[in-house]
PDB file of N, CA and C in Angstrom:
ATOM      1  N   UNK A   1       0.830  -1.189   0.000  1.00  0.00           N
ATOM      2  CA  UNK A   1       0.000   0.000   0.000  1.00  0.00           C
ATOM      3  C   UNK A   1       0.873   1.250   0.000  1.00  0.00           C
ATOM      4  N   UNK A   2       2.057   1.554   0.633  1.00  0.00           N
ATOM      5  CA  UNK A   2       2.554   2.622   0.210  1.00  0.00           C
ATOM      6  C   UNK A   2       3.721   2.630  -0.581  1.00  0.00           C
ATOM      7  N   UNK A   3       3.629   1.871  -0.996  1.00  0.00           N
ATOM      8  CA  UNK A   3       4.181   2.032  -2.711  1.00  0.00           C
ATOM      9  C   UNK A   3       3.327   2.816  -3.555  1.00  0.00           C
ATOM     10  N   UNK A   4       1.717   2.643  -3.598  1.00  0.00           N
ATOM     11  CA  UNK A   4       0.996   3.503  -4.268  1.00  0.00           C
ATOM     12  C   UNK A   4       0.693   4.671  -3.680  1.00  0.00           C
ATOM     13  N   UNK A   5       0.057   4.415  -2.238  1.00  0.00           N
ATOM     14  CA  UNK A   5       0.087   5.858  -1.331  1.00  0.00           C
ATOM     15  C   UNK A   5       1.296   6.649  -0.790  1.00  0.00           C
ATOM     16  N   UNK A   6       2.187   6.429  -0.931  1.00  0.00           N
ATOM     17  CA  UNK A   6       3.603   7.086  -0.167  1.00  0.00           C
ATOM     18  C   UNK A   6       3.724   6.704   0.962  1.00  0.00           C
ATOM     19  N   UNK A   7       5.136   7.048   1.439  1.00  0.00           N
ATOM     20  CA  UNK A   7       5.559   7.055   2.446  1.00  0.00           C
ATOM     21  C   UNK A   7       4.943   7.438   3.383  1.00  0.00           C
ATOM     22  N   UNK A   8       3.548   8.484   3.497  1.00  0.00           N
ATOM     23  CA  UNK A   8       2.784   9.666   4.412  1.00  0.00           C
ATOM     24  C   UNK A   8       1.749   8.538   4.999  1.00  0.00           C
ATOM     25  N   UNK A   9       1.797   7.746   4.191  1.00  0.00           N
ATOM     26  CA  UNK A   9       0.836   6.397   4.713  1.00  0.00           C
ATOM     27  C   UNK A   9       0.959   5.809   5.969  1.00  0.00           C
ATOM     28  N   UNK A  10      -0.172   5.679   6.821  1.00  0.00           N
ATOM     29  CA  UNK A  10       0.479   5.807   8.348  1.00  0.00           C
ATOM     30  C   UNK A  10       0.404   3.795   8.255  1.00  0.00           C
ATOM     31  N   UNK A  11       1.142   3.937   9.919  1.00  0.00           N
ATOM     32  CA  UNK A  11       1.486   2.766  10.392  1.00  0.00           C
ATOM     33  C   UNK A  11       0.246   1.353  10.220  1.00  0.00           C
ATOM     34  N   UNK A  12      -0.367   0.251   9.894  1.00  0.00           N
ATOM     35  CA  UNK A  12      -1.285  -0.235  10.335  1.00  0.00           C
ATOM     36  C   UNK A  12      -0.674  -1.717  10.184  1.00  0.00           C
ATOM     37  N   UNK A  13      -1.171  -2.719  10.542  1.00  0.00           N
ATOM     38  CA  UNK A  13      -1.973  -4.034  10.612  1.00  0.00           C
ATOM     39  C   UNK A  13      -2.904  -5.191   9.852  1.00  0.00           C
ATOM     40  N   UNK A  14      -2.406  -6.002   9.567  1.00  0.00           N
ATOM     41  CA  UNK A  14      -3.675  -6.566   9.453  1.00  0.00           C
ATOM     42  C   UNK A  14      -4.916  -6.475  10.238  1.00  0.00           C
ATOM     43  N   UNK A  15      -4.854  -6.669  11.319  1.00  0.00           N
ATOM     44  CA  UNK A  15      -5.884  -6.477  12.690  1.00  0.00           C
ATOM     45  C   UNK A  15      -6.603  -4.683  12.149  1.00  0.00           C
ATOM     46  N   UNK A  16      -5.917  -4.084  11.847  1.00  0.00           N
ATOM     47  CA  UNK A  16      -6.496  -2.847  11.642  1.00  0.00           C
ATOM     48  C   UNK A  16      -7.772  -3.255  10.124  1.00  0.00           C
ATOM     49  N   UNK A  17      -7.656  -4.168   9.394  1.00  0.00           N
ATOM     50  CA  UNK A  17      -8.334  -3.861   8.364  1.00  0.00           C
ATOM     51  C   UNK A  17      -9.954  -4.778   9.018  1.00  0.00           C
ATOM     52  N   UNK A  18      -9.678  -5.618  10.145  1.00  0.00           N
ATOM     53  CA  UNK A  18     -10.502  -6.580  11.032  1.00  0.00           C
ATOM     54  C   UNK A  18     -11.654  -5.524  11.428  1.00  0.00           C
ATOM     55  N   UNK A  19     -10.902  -4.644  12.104  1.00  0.00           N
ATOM     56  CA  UNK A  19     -11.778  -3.270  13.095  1.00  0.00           C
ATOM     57  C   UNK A  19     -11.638  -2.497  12.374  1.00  0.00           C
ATOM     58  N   UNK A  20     -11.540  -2.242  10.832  1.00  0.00           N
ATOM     59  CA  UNK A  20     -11.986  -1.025  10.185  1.00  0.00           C
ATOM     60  C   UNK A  20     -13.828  -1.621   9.692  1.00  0.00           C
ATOM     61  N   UNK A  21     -12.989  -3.137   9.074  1.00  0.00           N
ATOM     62  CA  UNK A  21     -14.180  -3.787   8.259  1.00  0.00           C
ATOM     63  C   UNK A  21     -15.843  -3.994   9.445  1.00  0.00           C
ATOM     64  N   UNK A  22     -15.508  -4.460  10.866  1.00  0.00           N
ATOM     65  CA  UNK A  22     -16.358  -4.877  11.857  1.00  0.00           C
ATOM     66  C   UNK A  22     -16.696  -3.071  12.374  1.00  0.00           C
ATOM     67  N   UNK A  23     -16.142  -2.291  12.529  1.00  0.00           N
ATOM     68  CA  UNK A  23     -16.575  -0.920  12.630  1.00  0.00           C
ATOM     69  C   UNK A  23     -17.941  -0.491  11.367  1.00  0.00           C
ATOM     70  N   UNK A  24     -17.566  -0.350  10.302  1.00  0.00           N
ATOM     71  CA  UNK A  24     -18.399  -0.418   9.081  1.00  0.00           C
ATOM     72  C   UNK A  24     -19.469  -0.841   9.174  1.00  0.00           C
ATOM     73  N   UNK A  25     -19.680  -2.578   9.103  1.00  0.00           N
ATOM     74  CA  UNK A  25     -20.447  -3.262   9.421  1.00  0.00           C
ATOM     75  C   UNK A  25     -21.844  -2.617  10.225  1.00  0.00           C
ATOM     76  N   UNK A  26     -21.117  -2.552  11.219  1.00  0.00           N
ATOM     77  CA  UNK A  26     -22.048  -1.780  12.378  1.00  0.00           C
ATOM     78  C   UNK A  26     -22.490  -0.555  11.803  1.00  0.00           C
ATOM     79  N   UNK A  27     -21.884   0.257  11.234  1.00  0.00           N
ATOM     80  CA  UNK A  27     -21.716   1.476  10.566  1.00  0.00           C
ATOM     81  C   UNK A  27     -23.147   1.501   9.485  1.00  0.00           C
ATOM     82  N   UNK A  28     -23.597   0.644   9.446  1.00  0.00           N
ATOM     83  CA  UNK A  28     -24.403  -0.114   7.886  1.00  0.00           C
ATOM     84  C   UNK A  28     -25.634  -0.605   8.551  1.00  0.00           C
ATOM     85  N   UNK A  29     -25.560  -0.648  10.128  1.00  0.00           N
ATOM     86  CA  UNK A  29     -26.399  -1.388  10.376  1.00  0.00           C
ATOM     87  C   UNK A  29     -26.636  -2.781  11.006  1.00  0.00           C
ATOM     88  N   UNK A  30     -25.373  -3.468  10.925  1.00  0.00           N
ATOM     89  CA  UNK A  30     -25.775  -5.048  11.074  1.00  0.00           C
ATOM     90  C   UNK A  30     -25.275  -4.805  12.724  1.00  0.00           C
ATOM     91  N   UNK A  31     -25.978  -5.658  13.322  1.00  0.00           N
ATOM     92  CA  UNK A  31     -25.880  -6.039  15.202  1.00  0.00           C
ATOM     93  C   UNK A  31     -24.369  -5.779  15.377  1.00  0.00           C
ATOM     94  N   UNK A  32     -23.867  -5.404  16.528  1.00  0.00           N
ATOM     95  CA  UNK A  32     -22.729  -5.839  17.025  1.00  0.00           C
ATOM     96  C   UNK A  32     -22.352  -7.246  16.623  1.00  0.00           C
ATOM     97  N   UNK A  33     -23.279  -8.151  17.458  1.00  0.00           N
ATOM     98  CA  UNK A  33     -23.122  -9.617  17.757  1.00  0.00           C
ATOM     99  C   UNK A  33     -23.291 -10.045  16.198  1.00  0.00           C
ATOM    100  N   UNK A  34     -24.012  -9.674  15.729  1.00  0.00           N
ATOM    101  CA  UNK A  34     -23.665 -10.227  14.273  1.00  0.00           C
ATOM    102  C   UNK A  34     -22.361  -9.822  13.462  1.00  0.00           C
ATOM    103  N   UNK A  35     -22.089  -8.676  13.778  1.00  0.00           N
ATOM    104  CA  UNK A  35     -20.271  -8.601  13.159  1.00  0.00           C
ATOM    105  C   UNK A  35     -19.329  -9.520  13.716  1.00  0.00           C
ATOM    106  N   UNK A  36     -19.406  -9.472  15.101  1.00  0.00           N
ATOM    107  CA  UNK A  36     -18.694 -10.020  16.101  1.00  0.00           C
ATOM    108  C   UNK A  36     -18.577 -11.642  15.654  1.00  0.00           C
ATOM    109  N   UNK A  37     -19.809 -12.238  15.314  1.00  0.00           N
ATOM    110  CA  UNK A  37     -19.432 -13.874  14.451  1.00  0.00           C
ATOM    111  C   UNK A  37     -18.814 -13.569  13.109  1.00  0.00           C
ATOM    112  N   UNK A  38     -19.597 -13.475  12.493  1.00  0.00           N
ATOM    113  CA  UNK A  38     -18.450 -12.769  11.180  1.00  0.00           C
ATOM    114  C   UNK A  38     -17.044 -12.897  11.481  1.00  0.00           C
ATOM    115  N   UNK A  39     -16.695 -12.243  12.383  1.00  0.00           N
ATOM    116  CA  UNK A  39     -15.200 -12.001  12.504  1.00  0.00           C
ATOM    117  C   UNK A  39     -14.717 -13.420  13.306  1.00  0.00           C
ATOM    118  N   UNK A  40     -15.770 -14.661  13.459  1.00  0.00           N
ATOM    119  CA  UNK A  40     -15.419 -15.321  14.504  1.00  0.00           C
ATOM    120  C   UNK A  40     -14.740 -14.590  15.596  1.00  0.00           C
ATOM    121  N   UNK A  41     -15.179 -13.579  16.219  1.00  0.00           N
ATOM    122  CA  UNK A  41     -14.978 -13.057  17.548  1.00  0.00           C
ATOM    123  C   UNK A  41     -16.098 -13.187  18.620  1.00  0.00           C
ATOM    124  N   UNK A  42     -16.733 -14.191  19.268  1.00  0.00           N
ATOM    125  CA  UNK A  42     -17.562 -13.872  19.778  1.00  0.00           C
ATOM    126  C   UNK A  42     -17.364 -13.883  21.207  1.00  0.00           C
ATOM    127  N   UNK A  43     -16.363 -13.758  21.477  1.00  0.00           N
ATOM    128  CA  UNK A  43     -16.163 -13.671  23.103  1.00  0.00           C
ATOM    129  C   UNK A  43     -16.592 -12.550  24.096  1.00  0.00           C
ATOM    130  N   UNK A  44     -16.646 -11.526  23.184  1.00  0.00           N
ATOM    131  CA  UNK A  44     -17.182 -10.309  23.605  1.00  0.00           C
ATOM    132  C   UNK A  44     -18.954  -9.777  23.994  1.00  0.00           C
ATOM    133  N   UNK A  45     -19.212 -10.651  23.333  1.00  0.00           N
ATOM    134  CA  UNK A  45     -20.840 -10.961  22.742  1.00  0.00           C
ATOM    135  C   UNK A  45     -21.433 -11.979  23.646  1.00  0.00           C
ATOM    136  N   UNK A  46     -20.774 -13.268  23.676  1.00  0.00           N
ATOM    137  CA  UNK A  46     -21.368 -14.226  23.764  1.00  0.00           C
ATOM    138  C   UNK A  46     -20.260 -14.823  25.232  1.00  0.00           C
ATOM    139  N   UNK A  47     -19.987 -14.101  26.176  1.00  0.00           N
ATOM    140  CA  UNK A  47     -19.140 -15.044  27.374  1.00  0.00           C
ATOM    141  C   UNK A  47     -20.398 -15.658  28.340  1.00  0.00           C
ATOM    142  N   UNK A  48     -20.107 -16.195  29.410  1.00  0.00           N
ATOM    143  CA  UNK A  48     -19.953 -16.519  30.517  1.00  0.00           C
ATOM    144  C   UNK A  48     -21.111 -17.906  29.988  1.00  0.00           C
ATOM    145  N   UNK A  49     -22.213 -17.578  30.864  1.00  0.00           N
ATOM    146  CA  UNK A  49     -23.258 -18.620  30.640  1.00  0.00           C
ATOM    147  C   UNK A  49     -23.810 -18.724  29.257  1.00  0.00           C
ATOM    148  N   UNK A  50     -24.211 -17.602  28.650  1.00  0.00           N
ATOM    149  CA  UNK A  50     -24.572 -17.010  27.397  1.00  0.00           C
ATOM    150  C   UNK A  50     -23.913 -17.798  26.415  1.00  0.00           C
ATOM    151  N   UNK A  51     -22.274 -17.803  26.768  1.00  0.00           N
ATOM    152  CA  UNK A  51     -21.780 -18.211  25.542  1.00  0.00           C
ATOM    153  C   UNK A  51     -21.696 -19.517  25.463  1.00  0.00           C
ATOM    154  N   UNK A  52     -21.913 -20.475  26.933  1.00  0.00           N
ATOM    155  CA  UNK A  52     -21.879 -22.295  26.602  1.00  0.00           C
ATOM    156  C   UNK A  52     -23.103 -22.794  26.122  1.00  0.00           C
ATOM    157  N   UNK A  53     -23.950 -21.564  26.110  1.00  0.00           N
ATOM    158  CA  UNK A  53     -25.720 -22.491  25.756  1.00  0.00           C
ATOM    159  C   UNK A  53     -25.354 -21.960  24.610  1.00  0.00           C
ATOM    160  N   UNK A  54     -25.144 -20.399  24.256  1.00  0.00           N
ATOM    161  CA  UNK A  54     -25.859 -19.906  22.811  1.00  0.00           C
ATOM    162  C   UNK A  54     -25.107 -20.902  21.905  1.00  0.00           C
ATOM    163  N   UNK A  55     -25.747 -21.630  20.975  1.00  0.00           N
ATOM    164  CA  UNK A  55     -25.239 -21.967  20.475  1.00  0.00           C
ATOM    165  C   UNK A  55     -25.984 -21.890  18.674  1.00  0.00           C
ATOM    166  N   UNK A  56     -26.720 -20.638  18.635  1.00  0.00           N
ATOM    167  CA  UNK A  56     -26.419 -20.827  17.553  1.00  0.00           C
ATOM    168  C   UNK A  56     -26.135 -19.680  16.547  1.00  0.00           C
ATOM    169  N   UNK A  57     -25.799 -20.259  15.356  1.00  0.00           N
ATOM    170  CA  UNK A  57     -24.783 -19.703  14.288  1.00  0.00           C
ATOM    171  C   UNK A  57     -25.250 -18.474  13.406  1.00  0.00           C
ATOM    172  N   UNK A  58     -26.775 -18.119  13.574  1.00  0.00           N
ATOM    173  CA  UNK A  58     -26.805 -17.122  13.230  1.00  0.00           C
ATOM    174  C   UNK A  58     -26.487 -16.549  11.811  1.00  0.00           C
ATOM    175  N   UNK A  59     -26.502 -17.879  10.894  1.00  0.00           N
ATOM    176  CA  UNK A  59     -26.274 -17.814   9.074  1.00  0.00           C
ATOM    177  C   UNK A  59     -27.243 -16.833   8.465  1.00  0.00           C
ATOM    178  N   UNK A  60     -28.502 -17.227   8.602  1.00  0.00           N
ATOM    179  CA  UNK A  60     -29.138 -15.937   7.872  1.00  0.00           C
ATOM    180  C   UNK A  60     -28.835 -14.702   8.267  1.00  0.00           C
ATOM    181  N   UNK A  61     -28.833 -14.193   9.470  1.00  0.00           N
ATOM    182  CA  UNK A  61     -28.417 -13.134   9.924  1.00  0.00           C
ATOM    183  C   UNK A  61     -26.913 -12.441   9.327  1.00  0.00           C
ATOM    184  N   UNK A  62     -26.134 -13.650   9.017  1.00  0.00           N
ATOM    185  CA  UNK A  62     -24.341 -12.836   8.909  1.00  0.00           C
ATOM    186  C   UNK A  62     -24.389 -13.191   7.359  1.00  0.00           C
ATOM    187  N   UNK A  63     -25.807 -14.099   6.585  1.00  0.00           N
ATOM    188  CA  UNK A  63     -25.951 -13.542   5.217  1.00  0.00           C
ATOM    189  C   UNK A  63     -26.352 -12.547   4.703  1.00  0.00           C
ATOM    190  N   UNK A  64     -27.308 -11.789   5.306  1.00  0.00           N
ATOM    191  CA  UNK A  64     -28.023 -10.567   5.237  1.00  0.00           C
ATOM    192  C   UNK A  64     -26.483  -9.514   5.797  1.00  0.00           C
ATOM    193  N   UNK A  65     -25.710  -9.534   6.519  1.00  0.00           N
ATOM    194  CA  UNK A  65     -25.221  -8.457   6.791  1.00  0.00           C
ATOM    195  C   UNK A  65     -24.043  -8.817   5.721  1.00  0.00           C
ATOM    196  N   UNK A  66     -23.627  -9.960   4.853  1.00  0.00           N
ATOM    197  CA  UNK A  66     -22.538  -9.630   3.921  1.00  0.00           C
ATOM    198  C   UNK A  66     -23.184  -9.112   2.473  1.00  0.00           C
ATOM    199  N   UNK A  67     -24.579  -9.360   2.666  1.00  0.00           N
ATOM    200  CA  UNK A  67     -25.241  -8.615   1.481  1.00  0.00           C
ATOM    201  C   UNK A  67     -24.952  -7.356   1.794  1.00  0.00           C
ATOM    202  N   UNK A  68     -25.463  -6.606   2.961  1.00  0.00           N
ATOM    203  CA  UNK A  68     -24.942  -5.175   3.201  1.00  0.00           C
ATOM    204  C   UNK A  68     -23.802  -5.086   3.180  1.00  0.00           C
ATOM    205  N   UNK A  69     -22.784  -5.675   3.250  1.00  0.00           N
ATOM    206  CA  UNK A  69     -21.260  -5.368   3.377  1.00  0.00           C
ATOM    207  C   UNK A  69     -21.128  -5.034   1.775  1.00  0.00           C
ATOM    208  N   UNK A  70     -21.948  -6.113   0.824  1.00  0.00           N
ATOM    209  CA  UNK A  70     -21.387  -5.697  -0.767  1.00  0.00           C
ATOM    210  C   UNK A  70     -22.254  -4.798  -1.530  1.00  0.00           C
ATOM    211  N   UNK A  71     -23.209  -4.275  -0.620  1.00  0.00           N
ATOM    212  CA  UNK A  71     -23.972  -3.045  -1.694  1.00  0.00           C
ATOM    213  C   UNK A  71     -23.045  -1.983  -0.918  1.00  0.00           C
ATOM    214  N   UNK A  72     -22.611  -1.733   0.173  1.00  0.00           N
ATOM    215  CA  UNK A  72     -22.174  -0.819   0.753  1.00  0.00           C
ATOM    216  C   UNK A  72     -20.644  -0.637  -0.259  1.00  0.00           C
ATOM    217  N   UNK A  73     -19.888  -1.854  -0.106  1.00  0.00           N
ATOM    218  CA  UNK A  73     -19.016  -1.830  -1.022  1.00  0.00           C
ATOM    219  C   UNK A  73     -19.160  -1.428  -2.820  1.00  0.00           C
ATOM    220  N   UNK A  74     -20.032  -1.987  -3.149  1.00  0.00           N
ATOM    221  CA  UNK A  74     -20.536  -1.688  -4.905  1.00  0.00           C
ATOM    222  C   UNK A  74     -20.799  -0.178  -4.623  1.00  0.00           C
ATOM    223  N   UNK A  75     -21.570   0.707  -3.912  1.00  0.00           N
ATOM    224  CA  UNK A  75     -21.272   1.843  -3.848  1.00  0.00           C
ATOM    225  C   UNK A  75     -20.382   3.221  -3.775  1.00  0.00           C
ATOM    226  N   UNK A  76     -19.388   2.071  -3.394  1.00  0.00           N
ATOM    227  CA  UNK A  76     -17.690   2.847  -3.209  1.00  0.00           C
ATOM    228  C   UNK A  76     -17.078   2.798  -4.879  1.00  0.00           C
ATOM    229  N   UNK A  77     -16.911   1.211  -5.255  1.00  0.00           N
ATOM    230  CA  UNK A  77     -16.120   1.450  -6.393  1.00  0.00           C
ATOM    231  C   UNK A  77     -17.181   1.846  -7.304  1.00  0.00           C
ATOM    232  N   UNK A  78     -18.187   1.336  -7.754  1.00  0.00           N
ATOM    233  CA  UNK A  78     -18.989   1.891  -9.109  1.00  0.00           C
ATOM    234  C   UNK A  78     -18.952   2.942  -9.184  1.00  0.00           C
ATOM    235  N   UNK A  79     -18.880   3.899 -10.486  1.00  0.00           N
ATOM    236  CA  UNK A  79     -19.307   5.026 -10.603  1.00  0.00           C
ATOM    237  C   UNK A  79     -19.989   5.406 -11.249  1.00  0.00           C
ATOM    238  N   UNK A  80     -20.605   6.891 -10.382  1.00  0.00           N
ATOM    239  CA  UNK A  80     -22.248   7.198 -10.716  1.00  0.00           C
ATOM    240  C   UNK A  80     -21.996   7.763 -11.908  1.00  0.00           C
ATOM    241  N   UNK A  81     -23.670   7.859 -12.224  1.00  0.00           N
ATOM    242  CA  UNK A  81     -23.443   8.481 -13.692  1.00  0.00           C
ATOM    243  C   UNK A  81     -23.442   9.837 -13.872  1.00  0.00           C
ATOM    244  N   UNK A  82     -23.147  10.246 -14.702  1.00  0.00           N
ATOM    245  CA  UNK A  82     -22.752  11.775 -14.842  1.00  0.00           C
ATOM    246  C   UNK A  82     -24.099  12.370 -15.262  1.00  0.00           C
TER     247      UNK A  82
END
């Protein structure tokens, strides 16, 4: 990336593109707890008692929010019409 952006390009992570993408998400709309599987992170969401029963996976839900992840995305690169 800063080969194309320069040197001015600040410091980041992989982990940074995790909590840019799960920030967004939310940003768009979809649950915490539904980003939070997505990212297989659910420790935050789902501990103590909560997290040995909940057990479930929540597919339609984290299909509906990667549909929003790619209209949100198709909106970035497409361009509008003049």
């Amino acid at each position: 990336m800063r080969i194309h952006l320069g040197q001015d390009f600040p410091h980041f992570t992989l982990h940074d593109i995790r909590r840019t993408f799960t920030t967004k998400l939310v940003k768009i709309g979809v649950q915490t707890d539904i980003a939070d599987r997505i990212l297989n992170h659910v420790s935050g969401s789902f501990e103590g008692v909560k997290g040995i029963y909940q057990r479930y996976e929540f597919l339609p839900e984290r299909k509906d929010a990667m549909g929003k992840w790619n209209h949100y995305i198709q909106k970035l690169i497409v361009p509008k019409p003049l």
